[in-house]
N, C-alpha and C. Protein backbone atom coordinates (compact mmCIF):
# COMPACT_ATOMS: atom_id res chain seq x y z
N UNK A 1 4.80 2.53 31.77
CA UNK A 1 4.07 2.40 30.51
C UNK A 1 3.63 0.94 30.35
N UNK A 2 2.30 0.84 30.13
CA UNK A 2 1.79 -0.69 29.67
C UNK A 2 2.34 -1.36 28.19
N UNK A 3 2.19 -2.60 28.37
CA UNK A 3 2.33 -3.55 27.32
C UNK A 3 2.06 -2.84 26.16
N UNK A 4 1.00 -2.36 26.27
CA UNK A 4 -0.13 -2.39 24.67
C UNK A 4 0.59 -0.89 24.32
N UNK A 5 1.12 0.23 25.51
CA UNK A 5 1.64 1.63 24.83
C UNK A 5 3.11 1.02 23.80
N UNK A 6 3.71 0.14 24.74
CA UNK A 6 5.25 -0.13 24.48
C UNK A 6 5.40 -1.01 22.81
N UNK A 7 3.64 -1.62 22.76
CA UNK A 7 3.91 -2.29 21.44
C UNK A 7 3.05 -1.17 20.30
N UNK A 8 2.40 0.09 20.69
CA UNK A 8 2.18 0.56 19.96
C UNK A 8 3.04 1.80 19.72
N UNK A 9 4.40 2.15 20.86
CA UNK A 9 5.65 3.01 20.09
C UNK A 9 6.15 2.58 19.14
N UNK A 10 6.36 0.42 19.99
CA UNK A 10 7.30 0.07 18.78
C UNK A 10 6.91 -0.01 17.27
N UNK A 11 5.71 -0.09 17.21
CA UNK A 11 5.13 -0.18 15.83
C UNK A 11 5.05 0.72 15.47
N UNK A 12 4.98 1.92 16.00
CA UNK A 12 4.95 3.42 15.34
C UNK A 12 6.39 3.16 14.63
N UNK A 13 7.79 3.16 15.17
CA UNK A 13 8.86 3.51 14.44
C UNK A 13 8.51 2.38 13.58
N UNK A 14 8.33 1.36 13.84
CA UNK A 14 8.57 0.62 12.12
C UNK A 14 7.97 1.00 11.23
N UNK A 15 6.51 1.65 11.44
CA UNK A 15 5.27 2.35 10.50
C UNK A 15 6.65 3.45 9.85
N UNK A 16 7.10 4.40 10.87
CA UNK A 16 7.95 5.06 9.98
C UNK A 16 8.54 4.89 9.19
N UNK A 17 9.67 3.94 9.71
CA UNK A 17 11.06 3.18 8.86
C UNK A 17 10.23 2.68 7.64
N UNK A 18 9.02 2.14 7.81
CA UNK A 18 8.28 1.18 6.10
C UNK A 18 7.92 2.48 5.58
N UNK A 19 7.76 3.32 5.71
CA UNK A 19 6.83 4.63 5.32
C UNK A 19 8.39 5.31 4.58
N UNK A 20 9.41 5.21 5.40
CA UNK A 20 10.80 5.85 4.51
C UNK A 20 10.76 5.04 3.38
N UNK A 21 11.17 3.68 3.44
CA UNK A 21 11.54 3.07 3.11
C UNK A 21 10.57 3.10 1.18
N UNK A 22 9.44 3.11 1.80
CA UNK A 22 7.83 2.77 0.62
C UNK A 22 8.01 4.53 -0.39
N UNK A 23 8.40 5.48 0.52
CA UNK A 23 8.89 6.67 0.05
C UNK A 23 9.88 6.94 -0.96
N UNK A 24 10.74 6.62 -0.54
CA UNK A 24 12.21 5.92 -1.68
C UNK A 24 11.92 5.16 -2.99
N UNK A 25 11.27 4.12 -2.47
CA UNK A 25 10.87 3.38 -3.86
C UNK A 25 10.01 3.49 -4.56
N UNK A 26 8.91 4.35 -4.21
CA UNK A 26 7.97 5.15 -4.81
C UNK A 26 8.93 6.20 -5.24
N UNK A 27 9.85 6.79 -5.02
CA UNK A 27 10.59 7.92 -6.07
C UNK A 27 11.15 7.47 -6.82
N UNK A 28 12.22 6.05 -6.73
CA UNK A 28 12.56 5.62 -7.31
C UNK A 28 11.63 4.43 -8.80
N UNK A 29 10.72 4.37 -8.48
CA UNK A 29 10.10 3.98 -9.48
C UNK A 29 9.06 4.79 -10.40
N UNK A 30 8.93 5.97 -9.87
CA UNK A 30 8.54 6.99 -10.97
C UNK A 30 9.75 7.60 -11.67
N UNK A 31 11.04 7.16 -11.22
CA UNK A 31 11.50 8.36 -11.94
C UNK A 31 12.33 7.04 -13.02
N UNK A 32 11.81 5.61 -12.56
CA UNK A 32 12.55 4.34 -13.58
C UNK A 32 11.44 4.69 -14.24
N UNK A 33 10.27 5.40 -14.65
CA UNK A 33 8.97 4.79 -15.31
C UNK A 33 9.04 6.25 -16.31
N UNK A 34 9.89 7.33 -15.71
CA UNK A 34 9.82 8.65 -16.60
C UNK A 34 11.12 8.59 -17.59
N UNK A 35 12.14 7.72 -16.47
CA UNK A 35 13.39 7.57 -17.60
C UNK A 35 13.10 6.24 -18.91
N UNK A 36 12.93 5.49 -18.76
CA UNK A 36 12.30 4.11 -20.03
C UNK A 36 11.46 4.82 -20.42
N UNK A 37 10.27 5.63 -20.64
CA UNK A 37 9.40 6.18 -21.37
C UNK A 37 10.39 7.16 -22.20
N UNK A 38 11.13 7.90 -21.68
CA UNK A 38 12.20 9.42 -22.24
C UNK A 38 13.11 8.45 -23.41
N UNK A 39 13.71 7.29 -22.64
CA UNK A 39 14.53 6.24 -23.68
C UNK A 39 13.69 5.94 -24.51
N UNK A 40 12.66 5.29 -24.44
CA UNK A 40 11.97 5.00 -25.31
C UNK A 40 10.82 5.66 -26.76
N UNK A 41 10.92 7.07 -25.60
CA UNK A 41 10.66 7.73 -27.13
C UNK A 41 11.87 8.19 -28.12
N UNK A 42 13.21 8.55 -27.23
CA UNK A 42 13.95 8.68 -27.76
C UNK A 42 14.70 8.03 -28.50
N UNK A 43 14.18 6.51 -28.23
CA UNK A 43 14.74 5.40 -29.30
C UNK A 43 14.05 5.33 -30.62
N UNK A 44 12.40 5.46 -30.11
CA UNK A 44 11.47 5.29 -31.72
C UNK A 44 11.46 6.41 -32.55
N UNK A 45 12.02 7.74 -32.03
CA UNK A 45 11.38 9.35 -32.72
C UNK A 45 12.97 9.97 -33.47
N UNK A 46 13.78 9.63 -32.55
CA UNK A 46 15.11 10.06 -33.17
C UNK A 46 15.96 9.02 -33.75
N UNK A 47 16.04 7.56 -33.28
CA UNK A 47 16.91 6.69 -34.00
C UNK A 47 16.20 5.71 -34.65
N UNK A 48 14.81 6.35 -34.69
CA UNK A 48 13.84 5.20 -35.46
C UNK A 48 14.33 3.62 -35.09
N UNK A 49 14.07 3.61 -33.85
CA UNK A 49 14.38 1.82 -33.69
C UNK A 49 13.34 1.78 -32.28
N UNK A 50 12.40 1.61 -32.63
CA UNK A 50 11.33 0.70 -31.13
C UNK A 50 11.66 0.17 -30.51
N UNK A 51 11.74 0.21 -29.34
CA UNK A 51 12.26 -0.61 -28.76
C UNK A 51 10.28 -1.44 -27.53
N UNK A 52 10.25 -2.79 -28.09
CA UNK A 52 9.01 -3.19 -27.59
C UNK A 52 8.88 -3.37 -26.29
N UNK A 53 9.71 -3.39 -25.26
CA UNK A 53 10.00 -3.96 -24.15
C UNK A 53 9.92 -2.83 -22.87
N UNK A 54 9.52 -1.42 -23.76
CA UNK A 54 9.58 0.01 -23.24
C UNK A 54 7.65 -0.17 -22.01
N UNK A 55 6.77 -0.62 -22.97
CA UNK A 55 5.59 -0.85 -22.31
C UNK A 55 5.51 -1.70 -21.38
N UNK A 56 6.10 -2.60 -21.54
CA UNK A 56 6.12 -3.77 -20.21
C UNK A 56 7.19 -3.33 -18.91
N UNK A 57 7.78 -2.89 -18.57
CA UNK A 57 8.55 -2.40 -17.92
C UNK A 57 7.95 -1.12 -17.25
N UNK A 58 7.23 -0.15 -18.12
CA UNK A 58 6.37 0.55 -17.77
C UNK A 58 4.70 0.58 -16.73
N UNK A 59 4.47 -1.10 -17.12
CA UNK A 59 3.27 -1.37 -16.40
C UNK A 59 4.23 -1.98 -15.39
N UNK A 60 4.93 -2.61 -15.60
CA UNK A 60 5.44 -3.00 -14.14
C UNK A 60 5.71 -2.12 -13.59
N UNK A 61 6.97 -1.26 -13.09
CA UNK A 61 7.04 -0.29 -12.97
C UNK A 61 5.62 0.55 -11.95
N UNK A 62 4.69 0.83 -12.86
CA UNK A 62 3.50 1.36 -12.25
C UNK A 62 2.51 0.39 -11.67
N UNK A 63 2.37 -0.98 -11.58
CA UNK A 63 2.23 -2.06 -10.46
C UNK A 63 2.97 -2.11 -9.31
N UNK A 64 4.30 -1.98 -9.59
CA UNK A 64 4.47 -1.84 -8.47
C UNK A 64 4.45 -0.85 -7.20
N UNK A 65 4.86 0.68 -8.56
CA UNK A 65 4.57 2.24 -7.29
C UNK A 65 3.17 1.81 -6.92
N UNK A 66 1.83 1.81 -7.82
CA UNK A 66 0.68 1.74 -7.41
C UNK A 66 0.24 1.15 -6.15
N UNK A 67 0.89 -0.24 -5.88
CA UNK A 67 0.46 -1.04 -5.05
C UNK A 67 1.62 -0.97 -3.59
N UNK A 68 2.79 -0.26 -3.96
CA UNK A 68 3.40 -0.42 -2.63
C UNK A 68 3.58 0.89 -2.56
N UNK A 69 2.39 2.23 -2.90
CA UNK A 69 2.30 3.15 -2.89
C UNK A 69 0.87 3.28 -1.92
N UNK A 70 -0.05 2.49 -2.05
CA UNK A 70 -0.75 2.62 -1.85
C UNK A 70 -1.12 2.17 0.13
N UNK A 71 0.46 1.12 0.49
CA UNK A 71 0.86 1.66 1.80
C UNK A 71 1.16 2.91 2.39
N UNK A 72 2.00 3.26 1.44
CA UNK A 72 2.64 4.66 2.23
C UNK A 72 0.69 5.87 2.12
N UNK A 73 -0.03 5.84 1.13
CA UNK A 73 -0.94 6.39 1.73
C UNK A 73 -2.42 6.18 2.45
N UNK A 74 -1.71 4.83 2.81
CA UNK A 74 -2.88 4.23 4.19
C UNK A 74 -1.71 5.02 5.45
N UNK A 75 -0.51 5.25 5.30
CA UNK A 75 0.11 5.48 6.61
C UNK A 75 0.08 7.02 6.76
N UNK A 76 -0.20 7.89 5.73
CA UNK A 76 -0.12 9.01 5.79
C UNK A 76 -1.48 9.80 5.95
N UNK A 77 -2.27 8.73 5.91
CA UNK A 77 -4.13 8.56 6.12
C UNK A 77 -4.20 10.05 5.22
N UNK A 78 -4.38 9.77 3.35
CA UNK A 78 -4.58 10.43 2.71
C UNK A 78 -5.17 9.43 1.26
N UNK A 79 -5.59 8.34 2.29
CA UNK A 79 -7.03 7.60 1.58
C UNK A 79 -8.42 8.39 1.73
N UNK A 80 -9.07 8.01 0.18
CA UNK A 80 -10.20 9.15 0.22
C UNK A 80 -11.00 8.41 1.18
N UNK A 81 -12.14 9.35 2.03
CA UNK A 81 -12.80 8.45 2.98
C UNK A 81 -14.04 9.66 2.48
N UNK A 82 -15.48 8.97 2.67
CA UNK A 82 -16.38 9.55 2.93
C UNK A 82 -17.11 9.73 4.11
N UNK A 83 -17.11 11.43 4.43
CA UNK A 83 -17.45 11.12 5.86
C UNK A 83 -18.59 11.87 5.95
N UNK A 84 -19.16 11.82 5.18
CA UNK A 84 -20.48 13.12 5.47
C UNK A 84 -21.32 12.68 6.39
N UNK A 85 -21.95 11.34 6.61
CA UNK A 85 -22.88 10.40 7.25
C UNK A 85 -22.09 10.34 8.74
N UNK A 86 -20.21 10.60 8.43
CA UNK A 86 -19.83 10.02 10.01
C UNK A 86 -19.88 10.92 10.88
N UNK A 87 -19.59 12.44 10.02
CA UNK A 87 -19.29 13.75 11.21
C UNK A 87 -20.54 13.95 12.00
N UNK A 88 -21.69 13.39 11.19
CA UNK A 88 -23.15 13.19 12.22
C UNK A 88 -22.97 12.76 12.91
N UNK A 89 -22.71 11.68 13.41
CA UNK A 89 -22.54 10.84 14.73
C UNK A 89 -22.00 11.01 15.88
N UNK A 90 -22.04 10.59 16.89
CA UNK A 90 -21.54 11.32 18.30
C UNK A 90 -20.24 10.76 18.19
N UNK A 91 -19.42 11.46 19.46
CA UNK A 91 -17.98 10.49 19.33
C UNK A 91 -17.78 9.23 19.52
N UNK A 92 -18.43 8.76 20.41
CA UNK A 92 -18.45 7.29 20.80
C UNK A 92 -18.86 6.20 19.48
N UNK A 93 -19.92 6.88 19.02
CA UNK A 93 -20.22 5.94 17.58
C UNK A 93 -19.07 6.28 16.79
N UNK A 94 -18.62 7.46 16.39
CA UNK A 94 -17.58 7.15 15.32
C UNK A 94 -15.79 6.29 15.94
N UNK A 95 -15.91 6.30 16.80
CA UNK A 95 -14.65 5.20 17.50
C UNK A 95 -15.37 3.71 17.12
N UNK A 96 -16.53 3.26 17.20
CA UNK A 96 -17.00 2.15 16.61
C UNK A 96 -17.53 2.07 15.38
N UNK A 97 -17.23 3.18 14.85
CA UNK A 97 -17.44 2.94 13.28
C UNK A 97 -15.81 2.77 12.90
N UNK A 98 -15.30 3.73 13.56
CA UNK A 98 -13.77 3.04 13.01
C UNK A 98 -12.84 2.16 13.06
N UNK A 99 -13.26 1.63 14.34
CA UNK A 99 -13.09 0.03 14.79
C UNK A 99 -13.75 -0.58 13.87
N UNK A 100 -14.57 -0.75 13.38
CA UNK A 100 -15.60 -1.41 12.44
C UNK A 100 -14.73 -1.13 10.91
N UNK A 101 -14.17 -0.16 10.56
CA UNK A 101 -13.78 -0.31 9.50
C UNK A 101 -12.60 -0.81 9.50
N UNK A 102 -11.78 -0.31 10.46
CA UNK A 102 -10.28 -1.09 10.32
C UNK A 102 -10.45 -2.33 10.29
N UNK A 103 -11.81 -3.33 11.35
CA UNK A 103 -11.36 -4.82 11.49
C UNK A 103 -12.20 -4.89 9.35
N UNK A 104 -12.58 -4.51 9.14
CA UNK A 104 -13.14 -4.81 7.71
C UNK A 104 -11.66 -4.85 6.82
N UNK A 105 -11.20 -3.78 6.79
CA UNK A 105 -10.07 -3.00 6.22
C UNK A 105 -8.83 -4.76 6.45
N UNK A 106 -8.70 -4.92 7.43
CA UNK A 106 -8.13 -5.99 8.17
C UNK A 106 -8.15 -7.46 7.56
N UNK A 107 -9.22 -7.37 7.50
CA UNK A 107 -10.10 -8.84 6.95
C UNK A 107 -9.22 -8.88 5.32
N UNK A 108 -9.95 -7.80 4.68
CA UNK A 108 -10.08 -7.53 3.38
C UNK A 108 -8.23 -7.83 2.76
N UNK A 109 -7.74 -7.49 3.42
CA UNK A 109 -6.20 -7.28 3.04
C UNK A 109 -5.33 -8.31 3.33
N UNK A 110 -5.52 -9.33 4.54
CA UNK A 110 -5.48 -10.32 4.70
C UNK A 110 -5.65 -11.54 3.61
N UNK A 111 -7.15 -11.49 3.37
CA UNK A 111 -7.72 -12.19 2.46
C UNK A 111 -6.69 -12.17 0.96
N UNK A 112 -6.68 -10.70 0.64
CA UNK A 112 -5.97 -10.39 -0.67
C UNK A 112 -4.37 -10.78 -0.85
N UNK A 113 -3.74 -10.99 0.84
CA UNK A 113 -2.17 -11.30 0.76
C UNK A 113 -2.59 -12.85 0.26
N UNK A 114 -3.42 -13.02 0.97
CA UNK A 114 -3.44 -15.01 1.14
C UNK A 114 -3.41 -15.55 -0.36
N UNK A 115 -4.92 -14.75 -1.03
CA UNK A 115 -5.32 -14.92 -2.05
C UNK A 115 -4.22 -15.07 -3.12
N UNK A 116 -3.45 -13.83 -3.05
CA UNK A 116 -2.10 -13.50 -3.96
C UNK A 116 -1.20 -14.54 -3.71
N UNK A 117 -0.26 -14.66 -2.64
CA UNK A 117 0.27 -15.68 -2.24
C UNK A 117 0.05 -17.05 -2.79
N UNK A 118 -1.62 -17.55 -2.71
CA UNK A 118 -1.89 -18.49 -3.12
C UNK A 118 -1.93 -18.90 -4.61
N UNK A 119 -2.56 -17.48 -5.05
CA UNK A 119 -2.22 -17.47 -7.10
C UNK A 119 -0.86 -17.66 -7.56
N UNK A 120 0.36 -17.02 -6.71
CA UNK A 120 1.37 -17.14 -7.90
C UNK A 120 1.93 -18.44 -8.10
N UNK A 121 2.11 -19.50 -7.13
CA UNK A 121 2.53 -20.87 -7.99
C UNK A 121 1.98 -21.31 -9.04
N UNK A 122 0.45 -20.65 -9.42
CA UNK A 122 0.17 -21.20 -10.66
C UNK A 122 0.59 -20.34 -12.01
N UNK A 123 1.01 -19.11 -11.11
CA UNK A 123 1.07 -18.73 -12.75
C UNK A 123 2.90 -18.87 -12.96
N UNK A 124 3.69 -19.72 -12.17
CA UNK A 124 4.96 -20.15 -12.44
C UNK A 124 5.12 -21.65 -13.48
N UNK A 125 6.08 -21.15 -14.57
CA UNK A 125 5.96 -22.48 -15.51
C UNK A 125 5.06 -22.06 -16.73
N UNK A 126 3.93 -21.21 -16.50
CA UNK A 126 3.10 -20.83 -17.99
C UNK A 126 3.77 -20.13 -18.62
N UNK A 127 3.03 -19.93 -19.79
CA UNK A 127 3.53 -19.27 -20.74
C UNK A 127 3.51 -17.14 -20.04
N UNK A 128 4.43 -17.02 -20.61
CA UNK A 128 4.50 -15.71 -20.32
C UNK A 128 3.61 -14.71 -20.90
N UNK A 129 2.33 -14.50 -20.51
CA UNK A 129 1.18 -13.99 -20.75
C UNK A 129 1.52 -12.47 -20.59
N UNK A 130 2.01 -11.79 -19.76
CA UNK A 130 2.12 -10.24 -19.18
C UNK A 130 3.48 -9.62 -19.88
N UNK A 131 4.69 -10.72 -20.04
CA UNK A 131 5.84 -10.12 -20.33
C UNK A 131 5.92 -11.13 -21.94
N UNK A 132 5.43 -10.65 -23.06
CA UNK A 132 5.91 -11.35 -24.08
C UNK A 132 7.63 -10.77 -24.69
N UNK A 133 7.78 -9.44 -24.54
CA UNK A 133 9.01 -9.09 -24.75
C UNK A 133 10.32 -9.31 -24.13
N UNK A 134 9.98 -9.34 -22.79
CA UNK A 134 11.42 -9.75 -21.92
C UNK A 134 10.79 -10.99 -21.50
N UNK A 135 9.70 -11.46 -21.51
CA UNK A 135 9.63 -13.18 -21.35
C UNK A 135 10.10 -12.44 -19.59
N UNK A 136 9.77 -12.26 -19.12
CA UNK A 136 9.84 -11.63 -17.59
C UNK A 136 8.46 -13.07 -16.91
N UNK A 137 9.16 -13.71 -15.63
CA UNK A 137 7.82 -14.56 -15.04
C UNK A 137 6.62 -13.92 -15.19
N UNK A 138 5.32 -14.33 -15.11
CA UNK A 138 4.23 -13.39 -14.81
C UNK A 138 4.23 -13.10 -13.34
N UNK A 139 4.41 -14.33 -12.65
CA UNK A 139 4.37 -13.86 -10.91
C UNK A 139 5.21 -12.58 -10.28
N UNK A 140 5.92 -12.14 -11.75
CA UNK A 140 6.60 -10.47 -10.95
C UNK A 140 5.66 -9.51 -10.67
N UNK A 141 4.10 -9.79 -11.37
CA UNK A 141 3.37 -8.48 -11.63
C UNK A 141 2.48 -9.04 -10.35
N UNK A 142 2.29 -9.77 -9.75
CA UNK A 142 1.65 -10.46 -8.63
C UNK A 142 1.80 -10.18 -6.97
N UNK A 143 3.25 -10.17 -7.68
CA UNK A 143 4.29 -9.93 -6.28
C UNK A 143 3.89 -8.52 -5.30
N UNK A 144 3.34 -7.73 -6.29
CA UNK A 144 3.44 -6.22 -5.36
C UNK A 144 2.09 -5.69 -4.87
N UNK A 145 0.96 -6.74 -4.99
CA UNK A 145 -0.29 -6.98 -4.74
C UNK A 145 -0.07 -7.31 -3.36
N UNK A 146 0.58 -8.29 -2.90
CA UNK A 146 0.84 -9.11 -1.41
C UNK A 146 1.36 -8.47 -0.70
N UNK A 147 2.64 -7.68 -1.18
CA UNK A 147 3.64 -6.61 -0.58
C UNK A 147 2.76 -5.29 -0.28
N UNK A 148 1.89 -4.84 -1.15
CA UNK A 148 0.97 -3.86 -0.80
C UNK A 148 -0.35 -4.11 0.49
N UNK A 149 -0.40 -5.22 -0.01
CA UNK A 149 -1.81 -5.61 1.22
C UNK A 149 -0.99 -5.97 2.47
N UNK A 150 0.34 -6.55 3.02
CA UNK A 150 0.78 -6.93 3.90
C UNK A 150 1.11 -5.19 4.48
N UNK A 151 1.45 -4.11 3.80
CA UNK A 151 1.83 -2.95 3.98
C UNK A 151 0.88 -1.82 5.01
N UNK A 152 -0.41 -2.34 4.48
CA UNK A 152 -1.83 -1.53 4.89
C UNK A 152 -1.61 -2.71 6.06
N UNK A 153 -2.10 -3.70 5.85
CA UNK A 153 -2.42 -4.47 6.97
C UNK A 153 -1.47 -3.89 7.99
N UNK A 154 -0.36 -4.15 8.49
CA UNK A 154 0.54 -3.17 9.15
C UNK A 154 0.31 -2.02 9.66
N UNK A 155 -0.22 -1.06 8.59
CA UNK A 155 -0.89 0.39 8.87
C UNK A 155 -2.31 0.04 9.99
N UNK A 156 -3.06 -0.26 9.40
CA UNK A 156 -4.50 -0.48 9.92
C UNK A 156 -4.29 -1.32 10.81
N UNK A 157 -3.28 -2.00 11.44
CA UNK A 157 -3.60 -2.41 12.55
C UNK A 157 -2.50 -1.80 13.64
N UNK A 158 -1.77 -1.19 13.14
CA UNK A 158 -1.51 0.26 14.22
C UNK A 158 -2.38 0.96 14.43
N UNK A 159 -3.09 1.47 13.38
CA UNK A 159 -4.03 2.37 14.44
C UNK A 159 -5.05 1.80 14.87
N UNK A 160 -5.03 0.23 14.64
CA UNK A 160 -6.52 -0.07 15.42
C UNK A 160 -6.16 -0.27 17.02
N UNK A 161 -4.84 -0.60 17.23
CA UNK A 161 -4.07 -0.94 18.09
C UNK A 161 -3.99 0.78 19.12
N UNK A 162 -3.87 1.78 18.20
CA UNK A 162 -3.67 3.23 18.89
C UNK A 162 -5.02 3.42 19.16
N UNK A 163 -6.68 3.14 18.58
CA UNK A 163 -7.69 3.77 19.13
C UNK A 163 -7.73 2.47 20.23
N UNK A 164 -7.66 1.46 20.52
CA UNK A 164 -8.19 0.59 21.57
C UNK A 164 -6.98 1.14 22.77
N UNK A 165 -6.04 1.92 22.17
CA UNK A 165 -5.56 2.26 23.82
C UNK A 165 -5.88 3.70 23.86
N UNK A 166 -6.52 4.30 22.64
CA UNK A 166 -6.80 5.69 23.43
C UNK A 166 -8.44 5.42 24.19
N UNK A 167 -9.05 4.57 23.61
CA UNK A 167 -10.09 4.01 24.44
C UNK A 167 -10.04 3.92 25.85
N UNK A 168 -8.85 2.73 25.75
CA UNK A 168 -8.27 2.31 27.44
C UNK A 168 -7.90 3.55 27.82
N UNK A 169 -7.36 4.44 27.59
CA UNK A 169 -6.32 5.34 28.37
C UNK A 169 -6.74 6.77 28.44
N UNK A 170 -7.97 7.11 27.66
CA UNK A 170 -9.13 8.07 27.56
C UNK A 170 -8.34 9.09 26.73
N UNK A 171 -7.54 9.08 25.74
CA UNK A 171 -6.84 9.90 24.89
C UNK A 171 -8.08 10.34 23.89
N UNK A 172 -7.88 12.07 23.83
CA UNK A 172 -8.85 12.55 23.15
C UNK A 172 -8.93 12.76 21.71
N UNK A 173 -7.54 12.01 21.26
CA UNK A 173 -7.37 11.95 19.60
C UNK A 173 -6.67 10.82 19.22
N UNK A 174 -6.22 10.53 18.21
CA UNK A 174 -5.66 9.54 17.66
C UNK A 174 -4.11 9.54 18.14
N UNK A 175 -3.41 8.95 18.95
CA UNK A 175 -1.83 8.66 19.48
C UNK A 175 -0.99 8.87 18.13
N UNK A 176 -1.63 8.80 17.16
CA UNK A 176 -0.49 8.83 15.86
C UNK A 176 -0.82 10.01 14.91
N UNK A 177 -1.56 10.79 15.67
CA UNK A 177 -2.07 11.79 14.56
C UNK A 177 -2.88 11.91 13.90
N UNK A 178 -3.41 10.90 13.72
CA UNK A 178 -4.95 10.91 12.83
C UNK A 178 -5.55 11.99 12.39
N UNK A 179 -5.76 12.21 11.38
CA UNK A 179 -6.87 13.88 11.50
C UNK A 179 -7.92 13.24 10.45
N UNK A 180 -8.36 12.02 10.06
CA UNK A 180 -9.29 12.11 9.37
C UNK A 180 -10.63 11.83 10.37
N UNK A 181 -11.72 12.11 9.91
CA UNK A 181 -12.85 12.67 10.29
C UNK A 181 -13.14 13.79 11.90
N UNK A 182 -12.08 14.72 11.16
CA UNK A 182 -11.93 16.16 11.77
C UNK A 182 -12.33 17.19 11.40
């Protein structure tokens, strides 16, 4: 087995292990975002006492499933894609249209870790703009922006890594399963 198969098994199991892993805490944070909503109505409707701190916890909460959710479905390739324009194309063009989108896909997510990365020292030390109730940093709501784009990036460059060796190696589908534009 070549270099490029042996580093695209090994990246398959880690794709998995992050894909368990992004699975878990995506359950686990819908079901923190269904229990504080259940407390929280059950604090304002039956013991008449609000509790303010129920909404902020809630958007966090759903910042973070959203965005380190949104790995697990770049890995499960159940991102919407439009393909009406691609199933036209012969096979050879759509392997370079999808090379073409992953290195885009690539770029784009990159850019957005850096970008993120680079925003949160400033928003450390301000006033607490996002969390006025728990006074929570703002850079918590930041955090799962970078963690999400480092997540895809990961994804998308496994399989850019699986079509350049089914290229090399004349494999007639995607090494990882792929079924989108099928």
């Amino acid at each position: 087995m070549t270099r490029l198969l042996r580093f695209y098994h090994a990246m398959d199991k880690v794709q998995r292990g992050i894909a368990k892993v992004e699975g878990v805490f995506g359950t686990v944070a819908m079901a923190f975002i269904i229990l504080i909503n259940i407390y929280g109505i059950f604090s304002r409707y039956f013991l008449d006492q609000p509790i303010i701190y129920v909404q902020e916890l809630t958007i966090l909460g759903a910042v973070w499933l959203f965005f380190v959710g949104m790995g697990l479905v770049f890995k499960a390739h159940a991102d919407i894609t439009v393909e009406f324009l691609v199933r036209l194309l012969s096979r050879r063009l759509r392997m370079v249209n999808e090379l073409m989108v992953d290195v885009m896909i690539l770029f784009f997510v990159v850019f957005l870790a850096w970008q993120t990365w680079k925003f949160i020292p400033f928003t450390r030390g301000t006033s607490h703009v996002l969390s006025f109730a728990l006074e929570l940093p703002d850079e918590i709501y930041f955090y799962p922006i970078g963690v999400g784009a480092i997540s895809i990036f990961l994804t998308v460059f496994h399989d850019f890594v699986g079509r350049i060796a089914g290229i090399r190696y004349g494999w007639k589908g995607e090494p990882s399963g792929d079924k989108r534009g099928e």
